[in-house]
C-alpha atoms as a PDB file:
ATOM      1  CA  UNK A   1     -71.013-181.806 -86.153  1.00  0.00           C
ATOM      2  CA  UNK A   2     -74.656-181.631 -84.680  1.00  0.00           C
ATOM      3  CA  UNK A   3     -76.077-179.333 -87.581  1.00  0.00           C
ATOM      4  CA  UNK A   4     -74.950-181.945 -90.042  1.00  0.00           C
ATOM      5  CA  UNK A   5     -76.181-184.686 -87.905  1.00  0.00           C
ATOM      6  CA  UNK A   6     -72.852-187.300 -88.575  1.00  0.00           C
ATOM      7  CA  UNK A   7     -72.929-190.059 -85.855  1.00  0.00           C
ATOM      8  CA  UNK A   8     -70.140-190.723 -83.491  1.00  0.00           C
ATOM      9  CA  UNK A   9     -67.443-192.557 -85.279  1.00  0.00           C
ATOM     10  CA  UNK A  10     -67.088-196.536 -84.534  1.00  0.00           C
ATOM     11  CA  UNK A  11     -64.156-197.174 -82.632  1.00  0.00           C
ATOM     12  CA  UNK A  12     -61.349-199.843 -84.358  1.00  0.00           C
ATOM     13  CA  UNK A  13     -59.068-201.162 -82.339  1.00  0.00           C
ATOM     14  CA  UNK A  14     -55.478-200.154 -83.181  1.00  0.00           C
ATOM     15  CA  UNK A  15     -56.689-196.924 -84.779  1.00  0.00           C
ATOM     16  CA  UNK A  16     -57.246-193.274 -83.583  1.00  0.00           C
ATOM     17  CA  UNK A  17     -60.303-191.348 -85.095  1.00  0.00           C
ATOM     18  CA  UNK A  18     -59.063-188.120 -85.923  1.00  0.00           C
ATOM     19  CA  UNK A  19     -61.862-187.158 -88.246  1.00  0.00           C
ATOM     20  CA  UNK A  20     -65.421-187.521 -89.664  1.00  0.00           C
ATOM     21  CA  UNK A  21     -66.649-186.316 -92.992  1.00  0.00           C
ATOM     22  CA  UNK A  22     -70.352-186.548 -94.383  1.00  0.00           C
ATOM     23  CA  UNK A  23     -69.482-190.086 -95.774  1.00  0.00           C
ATOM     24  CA  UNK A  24     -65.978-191.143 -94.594  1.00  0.00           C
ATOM     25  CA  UNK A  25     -64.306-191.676 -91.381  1.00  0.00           C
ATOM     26  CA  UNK A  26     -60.455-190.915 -90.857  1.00  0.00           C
ATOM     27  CA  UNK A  27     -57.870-192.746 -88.304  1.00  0.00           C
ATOM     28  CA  UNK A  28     -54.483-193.006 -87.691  1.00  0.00           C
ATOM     29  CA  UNK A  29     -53.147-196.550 -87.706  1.00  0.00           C
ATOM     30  CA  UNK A  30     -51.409-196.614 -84.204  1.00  0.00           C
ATOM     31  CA  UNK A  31     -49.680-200.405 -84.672  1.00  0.00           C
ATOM     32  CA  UNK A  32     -48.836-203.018 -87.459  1.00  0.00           C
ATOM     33  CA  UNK A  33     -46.612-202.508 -90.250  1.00  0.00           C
ATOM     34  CA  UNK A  34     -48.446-199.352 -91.470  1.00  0.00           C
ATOM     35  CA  UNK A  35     -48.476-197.657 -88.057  1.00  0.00           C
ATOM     36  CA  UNK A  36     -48.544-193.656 -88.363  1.00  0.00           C
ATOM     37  CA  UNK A  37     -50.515-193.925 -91.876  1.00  0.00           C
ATOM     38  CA  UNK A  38     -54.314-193.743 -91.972  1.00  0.00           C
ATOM     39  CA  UNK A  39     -56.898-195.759 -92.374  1.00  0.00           C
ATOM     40  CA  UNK A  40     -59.718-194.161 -94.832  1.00  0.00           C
ATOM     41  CA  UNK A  41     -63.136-195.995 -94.151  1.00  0.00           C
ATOM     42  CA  UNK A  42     -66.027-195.384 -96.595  1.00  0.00           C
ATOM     43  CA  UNK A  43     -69.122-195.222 -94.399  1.00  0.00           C
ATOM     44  CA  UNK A  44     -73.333-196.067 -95.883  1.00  0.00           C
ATOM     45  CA  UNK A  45     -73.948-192.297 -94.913  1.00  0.00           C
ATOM     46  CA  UNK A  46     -76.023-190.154 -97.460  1.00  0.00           C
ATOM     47  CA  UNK A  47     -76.480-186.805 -97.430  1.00  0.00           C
ATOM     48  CA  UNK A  48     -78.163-184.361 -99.329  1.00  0.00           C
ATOM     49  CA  UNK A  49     -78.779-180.347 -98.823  1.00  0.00           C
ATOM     50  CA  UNK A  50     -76.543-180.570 -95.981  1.00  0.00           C
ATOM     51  CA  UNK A  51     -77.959-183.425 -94.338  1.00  0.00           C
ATOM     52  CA  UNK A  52     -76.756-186.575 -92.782  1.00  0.00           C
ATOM     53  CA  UNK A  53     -79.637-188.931 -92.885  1.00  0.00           C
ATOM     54  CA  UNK A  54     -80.118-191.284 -89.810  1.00  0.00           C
ATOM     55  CA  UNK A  55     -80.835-193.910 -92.967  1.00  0.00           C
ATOM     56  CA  UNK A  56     -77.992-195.405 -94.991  1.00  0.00           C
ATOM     57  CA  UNK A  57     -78.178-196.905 -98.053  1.00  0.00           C
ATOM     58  CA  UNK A  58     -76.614-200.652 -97.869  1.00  0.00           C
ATOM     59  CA  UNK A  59     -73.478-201.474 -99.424  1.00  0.00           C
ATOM     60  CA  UNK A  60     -72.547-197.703-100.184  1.00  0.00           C
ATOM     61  CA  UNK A  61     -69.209-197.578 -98.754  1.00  0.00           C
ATOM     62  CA  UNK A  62     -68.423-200.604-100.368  1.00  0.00           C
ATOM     63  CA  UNK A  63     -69.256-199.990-103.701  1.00  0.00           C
ATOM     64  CA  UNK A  64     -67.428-196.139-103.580  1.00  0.00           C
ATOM     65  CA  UNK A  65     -64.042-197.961-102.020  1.00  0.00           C
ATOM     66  CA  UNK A  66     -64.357-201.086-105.195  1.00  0.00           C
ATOM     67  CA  UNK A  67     -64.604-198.181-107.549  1.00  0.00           C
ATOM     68  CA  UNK A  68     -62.204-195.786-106.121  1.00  0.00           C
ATOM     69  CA  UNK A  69     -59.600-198.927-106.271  1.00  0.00           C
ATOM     70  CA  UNK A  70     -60.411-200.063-109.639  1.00  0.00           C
ATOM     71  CA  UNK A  71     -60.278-196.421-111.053  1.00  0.00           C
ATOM     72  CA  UNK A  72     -56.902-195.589-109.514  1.00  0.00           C
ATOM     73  CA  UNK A  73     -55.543-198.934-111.284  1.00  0.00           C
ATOM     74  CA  UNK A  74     -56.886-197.258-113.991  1.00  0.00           C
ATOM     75  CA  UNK A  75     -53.945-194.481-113.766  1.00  0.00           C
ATOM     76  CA  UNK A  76     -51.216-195.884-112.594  1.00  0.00           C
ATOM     77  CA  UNK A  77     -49.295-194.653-115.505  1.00  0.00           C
ATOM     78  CA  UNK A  78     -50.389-191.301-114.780  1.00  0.00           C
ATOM     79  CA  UNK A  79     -50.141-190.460-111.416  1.00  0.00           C
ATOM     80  CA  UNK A  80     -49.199-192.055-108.438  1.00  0.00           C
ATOM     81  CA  UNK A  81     -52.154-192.660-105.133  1.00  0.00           C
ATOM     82  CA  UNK A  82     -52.161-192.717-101.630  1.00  0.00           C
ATOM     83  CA  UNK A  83     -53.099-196.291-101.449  1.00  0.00           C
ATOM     84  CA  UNK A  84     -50.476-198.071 -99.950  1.00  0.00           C
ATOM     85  CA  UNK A  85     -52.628-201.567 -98.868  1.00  0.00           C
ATOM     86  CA  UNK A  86     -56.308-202.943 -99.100  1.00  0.00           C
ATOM     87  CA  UNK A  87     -55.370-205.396 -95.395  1.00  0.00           C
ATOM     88  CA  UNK A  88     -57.612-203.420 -93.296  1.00  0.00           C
ATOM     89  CA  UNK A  89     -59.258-204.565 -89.882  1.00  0.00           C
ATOM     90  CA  UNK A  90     -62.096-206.936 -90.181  1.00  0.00           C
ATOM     91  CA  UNK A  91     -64.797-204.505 -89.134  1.00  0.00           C
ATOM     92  CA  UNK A  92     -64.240-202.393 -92.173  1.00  0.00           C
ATOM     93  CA  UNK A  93     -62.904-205.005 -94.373  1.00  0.00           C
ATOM     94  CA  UNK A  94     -64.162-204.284 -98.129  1.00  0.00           C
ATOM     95  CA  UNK A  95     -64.870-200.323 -97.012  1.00  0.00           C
ATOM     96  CA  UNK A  96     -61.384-199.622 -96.056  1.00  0.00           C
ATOM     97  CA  UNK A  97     -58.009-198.170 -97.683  1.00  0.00           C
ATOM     98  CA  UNK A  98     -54.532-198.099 -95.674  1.00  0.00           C
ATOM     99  CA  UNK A  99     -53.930-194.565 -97.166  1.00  0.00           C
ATOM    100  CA  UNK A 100     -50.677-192.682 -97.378  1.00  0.00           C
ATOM    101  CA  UNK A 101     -50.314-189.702 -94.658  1.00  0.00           C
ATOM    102  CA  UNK A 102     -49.541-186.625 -97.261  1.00  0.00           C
ATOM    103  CA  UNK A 103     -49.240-183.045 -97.266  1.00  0.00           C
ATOM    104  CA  UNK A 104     -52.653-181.779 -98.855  1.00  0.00           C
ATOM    105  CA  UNK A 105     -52.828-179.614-101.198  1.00  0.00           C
ATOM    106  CA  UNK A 106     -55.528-176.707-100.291  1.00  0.00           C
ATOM    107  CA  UNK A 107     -57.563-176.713-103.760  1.00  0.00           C
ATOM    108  CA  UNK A 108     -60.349-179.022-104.643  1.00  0.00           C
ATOM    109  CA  UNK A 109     -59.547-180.061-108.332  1.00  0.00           C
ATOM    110  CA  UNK A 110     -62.140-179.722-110.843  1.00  0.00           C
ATOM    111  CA  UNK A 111     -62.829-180.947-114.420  1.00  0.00           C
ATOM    112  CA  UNK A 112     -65.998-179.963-116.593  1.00  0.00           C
ATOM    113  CA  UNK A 113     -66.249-181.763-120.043  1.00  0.00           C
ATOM    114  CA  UNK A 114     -70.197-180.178-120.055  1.00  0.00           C
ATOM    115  CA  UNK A 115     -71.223-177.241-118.794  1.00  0.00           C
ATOM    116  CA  UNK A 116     -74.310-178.041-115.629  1.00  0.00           C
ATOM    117  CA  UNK A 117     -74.366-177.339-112.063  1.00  0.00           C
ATOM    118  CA  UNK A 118     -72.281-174.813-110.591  1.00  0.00           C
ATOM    119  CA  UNK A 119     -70.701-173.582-113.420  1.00  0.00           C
ATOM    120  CA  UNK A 120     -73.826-173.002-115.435  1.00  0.00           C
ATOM    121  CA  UNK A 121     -74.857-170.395-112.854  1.00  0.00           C
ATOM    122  CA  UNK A 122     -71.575-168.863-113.179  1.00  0.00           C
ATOM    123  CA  UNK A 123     -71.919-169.159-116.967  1.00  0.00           C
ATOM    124  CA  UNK A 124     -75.060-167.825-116.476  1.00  0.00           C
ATOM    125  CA  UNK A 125     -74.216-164.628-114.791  1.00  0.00           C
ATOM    126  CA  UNK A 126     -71.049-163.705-116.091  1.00  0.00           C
ATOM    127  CA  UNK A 127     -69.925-165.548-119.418  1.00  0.00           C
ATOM    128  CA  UNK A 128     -66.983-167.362-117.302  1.00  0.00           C
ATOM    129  CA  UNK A 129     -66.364-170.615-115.448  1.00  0.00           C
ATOM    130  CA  UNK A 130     -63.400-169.455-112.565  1.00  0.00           C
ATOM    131  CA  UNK A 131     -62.520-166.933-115.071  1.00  0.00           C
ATOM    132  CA  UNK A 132     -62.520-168.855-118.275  1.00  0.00           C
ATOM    133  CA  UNK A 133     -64.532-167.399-121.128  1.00  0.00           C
ATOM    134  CA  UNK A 134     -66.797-169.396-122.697  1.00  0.00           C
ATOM    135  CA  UNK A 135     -68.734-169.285-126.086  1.00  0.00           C
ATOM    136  CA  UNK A 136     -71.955-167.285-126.149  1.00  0.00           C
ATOM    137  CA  UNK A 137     -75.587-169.619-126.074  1.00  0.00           C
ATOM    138  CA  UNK A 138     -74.604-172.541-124.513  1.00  0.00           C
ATOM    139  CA  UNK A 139     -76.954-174.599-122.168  1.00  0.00           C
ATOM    140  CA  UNK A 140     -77.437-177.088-119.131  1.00  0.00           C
ATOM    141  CA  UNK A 141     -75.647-180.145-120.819  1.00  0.00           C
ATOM    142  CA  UNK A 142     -73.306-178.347-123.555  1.00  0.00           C
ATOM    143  CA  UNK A 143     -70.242-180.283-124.219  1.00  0.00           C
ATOM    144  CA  UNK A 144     -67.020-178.123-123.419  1.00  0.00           C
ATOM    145  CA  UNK A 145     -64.357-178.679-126.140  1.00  0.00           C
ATOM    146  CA  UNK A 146     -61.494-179.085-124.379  1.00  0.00           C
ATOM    147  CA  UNK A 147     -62.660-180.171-120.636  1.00  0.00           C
ATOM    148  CA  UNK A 148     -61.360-177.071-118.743  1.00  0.00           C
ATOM    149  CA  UNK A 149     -60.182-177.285-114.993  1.00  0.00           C
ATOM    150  CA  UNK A 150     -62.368-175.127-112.705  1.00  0.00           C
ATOM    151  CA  UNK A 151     -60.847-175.366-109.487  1.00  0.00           C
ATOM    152  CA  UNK A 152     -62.364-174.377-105.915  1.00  0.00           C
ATOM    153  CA  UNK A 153     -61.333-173.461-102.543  1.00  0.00           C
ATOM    154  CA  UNK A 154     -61.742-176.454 -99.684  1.00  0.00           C
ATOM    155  CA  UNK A 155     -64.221-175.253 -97.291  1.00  0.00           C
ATOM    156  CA  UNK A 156     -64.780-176.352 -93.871  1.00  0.00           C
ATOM    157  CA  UNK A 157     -67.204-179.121 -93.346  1.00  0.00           C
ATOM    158  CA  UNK A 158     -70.749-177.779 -93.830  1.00  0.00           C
ATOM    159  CA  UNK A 159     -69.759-174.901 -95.692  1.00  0.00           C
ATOM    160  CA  UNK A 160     -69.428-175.043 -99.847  1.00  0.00           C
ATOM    161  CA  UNK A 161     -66.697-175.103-102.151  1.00  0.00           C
ATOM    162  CA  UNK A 162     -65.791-171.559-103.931  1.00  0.00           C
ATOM    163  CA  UNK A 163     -64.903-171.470-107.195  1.00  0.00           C
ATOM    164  CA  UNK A 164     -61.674-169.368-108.094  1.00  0.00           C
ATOM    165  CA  UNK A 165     -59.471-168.865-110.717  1.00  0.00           C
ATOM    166  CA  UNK A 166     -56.250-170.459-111.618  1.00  0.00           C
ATOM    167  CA  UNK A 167     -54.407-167.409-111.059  1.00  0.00           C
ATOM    168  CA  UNK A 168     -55.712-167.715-107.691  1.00  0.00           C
ATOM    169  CA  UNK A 169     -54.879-171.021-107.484  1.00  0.00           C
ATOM    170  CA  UNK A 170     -50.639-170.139-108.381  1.00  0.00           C
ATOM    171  CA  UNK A 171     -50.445-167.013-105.892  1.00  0.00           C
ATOM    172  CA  UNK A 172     -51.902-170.028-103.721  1.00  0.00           C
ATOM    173  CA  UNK A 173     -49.752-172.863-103.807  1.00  0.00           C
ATOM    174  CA  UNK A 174     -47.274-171.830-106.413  1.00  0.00           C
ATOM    175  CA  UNK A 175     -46.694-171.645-110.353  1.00  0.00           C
ATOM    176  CA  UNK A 176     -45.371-175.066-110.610  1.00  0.00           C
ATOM    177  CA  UNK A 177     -47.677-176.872-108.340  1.00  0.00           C
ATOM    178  CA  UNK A 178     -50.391-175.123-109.839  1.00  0.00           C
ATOM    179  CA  UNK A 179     -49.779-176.296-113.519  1.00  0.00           C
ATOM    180  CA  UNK A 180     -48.950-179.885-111.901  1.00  0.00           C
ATOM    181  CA  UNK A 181     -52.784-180.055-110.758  1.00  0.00           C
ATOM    182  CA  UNK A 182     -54.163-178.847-114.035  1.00  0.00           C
ATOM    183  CA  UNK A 183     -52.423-180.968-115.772  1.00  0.00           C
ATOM    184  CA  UNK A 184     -52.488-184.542-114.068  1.00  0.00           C
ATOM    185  CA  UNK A 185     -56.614-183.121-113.361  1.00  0.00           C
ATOM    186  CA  UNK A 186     -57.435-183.064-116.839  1.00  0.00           C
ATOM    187  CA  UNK A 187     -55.362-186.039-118.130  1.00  0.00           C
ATOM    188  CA  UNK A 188     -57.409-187.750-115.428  1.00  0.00           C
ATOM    189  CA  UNK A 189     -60.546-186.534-116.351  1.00  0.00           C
ATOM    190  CA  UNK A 190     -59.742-187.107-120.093  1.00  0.00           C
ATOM    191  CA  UNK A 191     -58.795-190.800-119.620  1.00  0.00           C
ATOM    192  CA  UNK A 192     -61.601-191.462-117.171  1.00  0.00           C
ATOM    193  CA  UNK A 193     -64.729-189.845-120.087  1.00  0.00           C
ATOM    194  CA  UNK A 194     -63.265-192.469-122.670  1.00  0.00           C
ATOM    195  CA  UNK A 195     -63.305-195.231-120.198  1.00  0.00           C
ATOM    196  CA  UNK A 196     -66.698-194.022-119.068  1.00  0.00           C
ATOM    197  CA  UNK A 197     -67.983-193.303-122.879  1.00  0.00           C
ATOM    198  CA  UNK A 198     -67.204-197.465-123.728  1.00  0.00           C
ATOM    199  CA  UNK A 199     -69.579-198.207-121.232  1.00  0.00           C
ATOM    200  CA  UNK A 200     -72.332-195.509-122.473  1.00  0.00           C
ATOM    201  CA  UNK A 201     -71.925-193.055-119.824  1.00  0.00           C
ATOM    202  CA  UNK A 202     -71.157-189.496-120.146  1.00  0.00           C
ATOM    203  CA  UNK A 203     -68.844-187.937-116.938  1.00  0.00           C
ATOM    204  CA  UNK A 204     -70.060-184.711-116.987  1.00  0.00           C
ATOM    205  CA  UNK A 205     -67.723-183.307-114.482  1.00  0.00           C
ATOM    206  CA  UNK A 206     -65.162-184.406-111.317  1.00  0.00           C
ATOM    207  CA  UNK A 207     -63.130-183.628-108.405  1.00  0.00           C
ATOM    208  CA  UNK A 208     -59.959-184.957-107.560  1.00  0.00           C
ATOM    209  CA  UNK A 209     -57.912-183.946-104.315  1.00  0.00           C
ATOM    210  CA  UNK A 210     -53.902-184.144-104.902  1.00  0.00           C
ATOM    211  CA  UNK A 211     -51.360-184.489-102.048  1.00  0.00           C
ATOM    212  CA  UNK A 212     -47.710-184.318-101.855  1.00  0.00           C
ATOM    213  CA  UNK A 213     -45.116-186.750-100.027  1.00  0.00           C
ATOM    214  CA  UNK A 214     -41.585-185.966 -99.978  1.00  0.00           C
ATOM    215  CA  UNK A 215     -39.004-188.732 -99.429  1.00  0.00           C
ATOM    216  CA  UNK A 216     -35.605-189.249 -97.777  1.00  0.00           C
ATOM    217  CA  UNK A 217     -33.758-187.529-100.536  1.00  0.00           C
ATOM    218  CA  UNK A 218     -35.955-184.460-100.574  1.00  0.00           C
ATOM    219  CA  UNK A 219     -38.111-185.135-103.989  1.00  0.00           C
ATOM    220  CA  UNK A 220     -41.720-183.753-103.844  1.00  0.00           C
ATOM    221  CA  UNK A 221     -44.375-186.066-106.025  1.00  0.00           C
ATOM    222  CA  UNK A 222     -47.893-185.314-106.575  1.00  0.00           C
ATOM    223  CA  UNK A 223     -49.857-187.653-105.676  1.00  0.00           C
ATOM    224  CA  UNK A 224     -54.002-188.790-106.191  1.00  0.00           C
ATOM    225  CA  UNK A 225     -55.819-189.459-103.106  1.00  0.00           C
ATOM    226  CA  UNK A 226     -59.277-189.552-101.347  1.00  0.00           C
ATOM    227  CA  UNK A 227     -61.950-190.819-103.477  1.00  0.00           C
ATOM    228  CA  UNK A 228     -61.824-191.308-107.181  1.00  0.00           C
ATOM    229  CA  UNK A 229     -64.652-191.078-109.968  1.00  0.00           C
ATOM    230  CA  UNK A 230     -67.527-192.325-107.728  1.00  0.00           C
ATOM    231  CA  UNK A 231     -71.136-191.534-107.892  1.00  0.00           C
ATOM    232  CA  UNK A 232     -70.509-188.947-105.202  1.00  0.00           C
ATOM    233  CA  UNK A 233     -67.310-186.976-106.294  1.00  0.00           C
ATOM    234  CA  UNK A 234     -68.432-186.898-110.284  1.00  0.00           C
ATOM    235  CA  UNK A 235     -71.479-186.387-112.311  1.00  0.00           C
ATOM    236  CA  UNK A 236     -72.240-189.289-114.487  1.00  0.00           C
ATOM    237  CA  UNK A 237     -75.328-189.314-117.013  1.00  0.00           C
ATOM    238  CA  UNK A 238     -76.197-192.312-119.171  1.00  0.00           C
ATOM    239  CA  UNK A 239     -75.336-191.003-122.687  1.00  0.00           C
ATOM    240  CA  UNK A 240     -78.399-191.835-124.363  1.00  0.00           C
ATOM    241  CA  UNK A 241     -80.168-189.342-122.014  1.00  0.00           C
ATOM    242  CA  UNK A 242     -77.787-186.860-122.616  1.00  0.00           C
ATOM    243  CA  UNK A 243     -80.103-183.992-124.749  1.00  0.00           C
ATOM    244  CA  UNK A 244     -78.638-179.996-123.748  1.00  0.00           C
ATOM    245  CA  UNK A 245     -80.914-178.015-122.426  1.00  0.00           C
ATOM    246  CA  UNK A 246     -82.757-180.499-120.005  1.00  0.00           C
ATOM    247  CA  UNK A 247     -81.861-181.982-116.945  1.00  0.00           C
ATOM    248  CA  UNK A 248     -80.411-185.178-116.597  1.00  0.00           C
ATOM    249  CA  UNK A 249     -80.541-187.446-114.109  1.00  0.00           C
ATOM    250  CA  UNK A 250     -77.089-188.548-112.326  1.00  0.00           C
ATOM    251  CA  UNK A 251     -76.041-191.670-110.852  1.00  0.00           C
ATOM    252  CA  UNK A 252     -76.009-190.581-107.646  1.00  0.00           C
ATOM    253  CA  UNK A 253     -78.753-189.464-104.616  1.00  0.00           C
ATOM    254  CA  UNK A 254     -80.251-187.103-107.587  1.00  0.00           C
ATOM    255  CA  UNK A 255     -83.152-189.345-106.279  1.00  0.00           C
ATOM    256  CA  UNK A 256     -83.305-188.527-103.023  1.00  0.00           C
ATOM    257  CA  UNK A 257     -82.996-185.099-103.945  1.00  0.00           C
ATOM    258  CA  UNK A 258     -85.919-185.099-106.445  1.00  0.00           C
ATOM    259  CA  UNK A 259     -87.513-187.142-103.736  1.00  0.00           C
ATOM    260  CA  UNK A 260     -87.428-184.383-101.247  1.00  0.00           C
ATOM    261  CA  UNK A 261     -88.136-181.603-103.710  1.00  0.00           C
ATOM    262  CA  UNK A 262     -91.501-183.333-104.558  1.00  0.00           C
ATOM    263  CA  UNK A 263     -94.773-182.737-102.960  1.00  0.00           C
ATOM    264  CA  UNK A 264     -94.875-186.746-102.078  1.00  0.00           C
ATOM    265  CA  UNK A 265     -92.170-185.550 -99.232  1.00  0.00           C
ATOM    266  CA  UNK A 266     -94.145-182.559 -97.671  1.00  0.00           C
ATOM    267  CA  UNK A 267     -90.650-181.241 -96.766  1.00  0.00           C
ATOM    268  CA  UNK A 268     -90.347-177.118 -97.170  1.00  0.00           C
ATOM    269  CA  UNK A 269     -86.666-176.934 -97.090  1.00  0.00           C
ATOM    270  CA  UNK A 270     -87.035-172.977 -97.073  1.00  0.00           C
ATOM    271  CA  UNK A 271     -88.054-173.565 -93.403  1.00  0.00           C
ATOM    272  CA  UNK A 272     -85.267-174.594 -91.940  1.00  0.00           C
ATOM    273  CA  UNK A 273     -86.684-177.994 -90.559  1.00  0.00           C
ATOM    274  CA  UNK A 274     -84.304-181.117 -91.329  1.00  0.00           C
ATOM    275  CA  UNK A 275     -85.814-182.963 -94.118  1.00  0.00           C
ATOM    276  CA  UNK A 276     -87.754-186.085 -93.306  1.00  0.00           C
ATOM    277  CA  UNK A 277     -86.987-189.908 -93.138  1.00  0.00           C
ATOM    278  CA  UNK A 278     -86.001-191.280 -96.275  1.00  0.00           C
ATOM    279  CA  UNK A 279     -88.833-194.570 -97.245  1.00  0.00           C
ATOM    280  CA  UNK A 280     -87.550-197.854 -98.068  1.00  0.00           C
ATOM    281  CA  UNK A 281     -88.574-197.386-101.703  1.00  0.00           C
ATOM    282  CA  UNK A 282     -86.114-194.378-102.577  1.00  0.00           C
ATOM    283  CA  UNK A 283     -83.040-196.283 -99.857  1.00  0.00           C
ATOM    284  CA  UNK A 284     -83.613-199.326-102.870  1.00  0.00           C
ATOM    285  CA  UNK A 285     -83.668-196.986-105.791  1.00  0.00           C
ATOM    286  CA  UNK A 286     -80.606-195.032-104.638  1.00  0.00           C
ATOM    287  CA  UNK A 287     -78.829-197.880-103.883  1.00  0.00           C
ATOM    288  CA  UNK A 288     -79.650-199.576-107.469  1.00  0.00           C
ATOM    289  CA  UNK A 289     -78.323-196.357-109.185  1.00  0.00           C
ATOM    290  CA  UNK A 290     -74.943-196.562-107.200  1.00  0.00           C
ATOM    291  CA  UNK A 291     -74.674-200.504-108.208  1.00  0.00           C
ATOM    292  CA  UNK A 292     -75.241-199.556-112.008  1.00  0.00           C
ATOM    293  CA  UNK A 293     -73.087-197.305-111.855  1.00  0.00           C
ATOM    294  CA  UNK A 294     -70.399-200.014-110.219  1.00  0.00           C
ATOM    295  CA  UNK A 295     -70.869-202.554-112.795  1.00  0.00           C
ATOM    296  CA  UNK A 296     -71.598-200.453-115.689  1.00  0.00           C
ATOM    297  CA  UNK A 297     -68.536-198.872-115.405  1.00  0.00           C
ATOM    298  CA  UNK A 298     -66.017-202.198-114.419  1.00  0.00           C
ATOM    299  CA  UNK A 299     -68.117-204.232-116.055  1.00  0.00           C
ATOM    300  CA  UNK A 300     -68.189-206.392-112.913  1.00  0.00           C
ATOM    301  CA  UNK A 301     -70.891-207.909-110.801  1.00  0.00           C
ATOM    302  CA  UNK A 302     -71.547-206.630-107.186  1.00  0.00           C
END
């Protein structure tokens, strides 16, 4: 983990680290009444271009676990989630999920409602997003009528996502399982944009990751876990910026990476160097844009 420079993980008593992700640390719950399921802890790491910063940005985990929690209530008609209890250890209290141990699926599950980011460069260069064509002339921002589900491969930590195909997807993990995750992806998706459009935000685009559990009569369910519609799994824009063909600015570190990109940080990331200390000033401004985002989108104070 040295190249992506993610600290040791705290230890919590009554809990076994078994792993470390750029923002989250995962344990095993080793006594209590949920012993053998995990504990999910939302850490105030940032990253950007494949960087752990040594800075956080306060509050962070807090605000992605609030929203994750008030999102998945969100669905419970839809689809069930991994969270089985919010009665966490102190240390982590308010950053913490008692999460269900499942069987993950291998396929990170995407949905696009506009057409930016990685799939514009695809778009760009072939006509297709993960094999879908789409119309001729469209533009950094265009709307996508329907949303369409882009999936990608799960890479190893530090490496990126690949897109593929949905055919790719079924020789993967099967015909049925396959249309299960495009389907409960884009009701998702589709319920989450009119939430998000009420409180004059666009969601540009997601990623959901699905598990399955299996119980003492054999039945397989689908269910929604990890994170849900944050800041750092989605791409939200305030809708009266919205204009195709320009870029907009997200509610997420887009300014830290503007920031770094910008002669004020000296940093040549062509070089090979880490990038420098984030200043005070853009640690505030990130952490306002992930609190807007918060209470624009509950409509509650944090």
């Amino acid at each position: 983990m040295a190249e992506l420079n993610i600290p040791p993980a705290p230890a919590i008593p009554g809990a076994k680290h078994l792993h470390s992700g750029k923002v989250r640390d995962l344990y095993e719950l080793e006594e209590g009444p949920y012993a053998g399921q995990l504990l999910m802890v939302a850490s105030d790491r940032i990253s950007a271009f494949d960087h752990v910063f040594d800075t956080v940005i306060p509050d962070k985990g807090e605000i992605l676990t609030k929203l994750s929690l008030w999102w998945f209530e969100q669905f419970e008609d839809l689809v069930p989630t991994h969270v089985l209890s919010t009665d966490v250890p102190e240390s982590v209290a308010g950053r913490a999920v008692v999460a269900q141990k499942l069987h993950m699926l291998p396929v990170e599950c995407v949905a696009r409602g506009y057409l930016t980011g990685s799939g514009l460069r695809e778009y760009e260069s072939t006509g297709e997003v993960c094999g879908i064509r789409l119309p001729d002339g469209l533009v950094d921002g265009s709307r996508l009528t329907p949303p369409i589900f882009t999936p990608a491969t799960k890479a190893e930590l530090g490496d990126h996502d690949e897109n593929v195909t949905y055919e790719y997807v079924s020789r993967l993990i099967g015909e049925d399982d396959a249309a299960a995750l495009r389907r409960l992806t884009l009701d998702v998706y589709q319920r989450a944009d009119e939430i998000a459009r009420g409180r004059g935000l666009i969601l540009a685009d997601t990623k959901f990751e699905f598990g399955v559990r299996q119980d003492d009569l054999g039945i397989r369910t689908i269910v929604l876990a990890d994170e849900v519609l944050t800041p750092d799994s989605s791409r939200y824009w305030d809708a009266n910026q919205w204009h195709p063909g320009t870029a907009i600015p997200s509610f997420d570190k887009d300014v830290i990476r503007r920031w770094l990109l910008s002669p004020e940080a000296g940093w040549d990331r062509a070089a090979g160097d880490p990038p420098p200390d984030l200043p005070a000033e853009i640690v505030e401004r990130t952490r306002a844009r992930y609190v807007e985002a918060y209470e624009r989108l509950t409509g509650h104070r944090f």
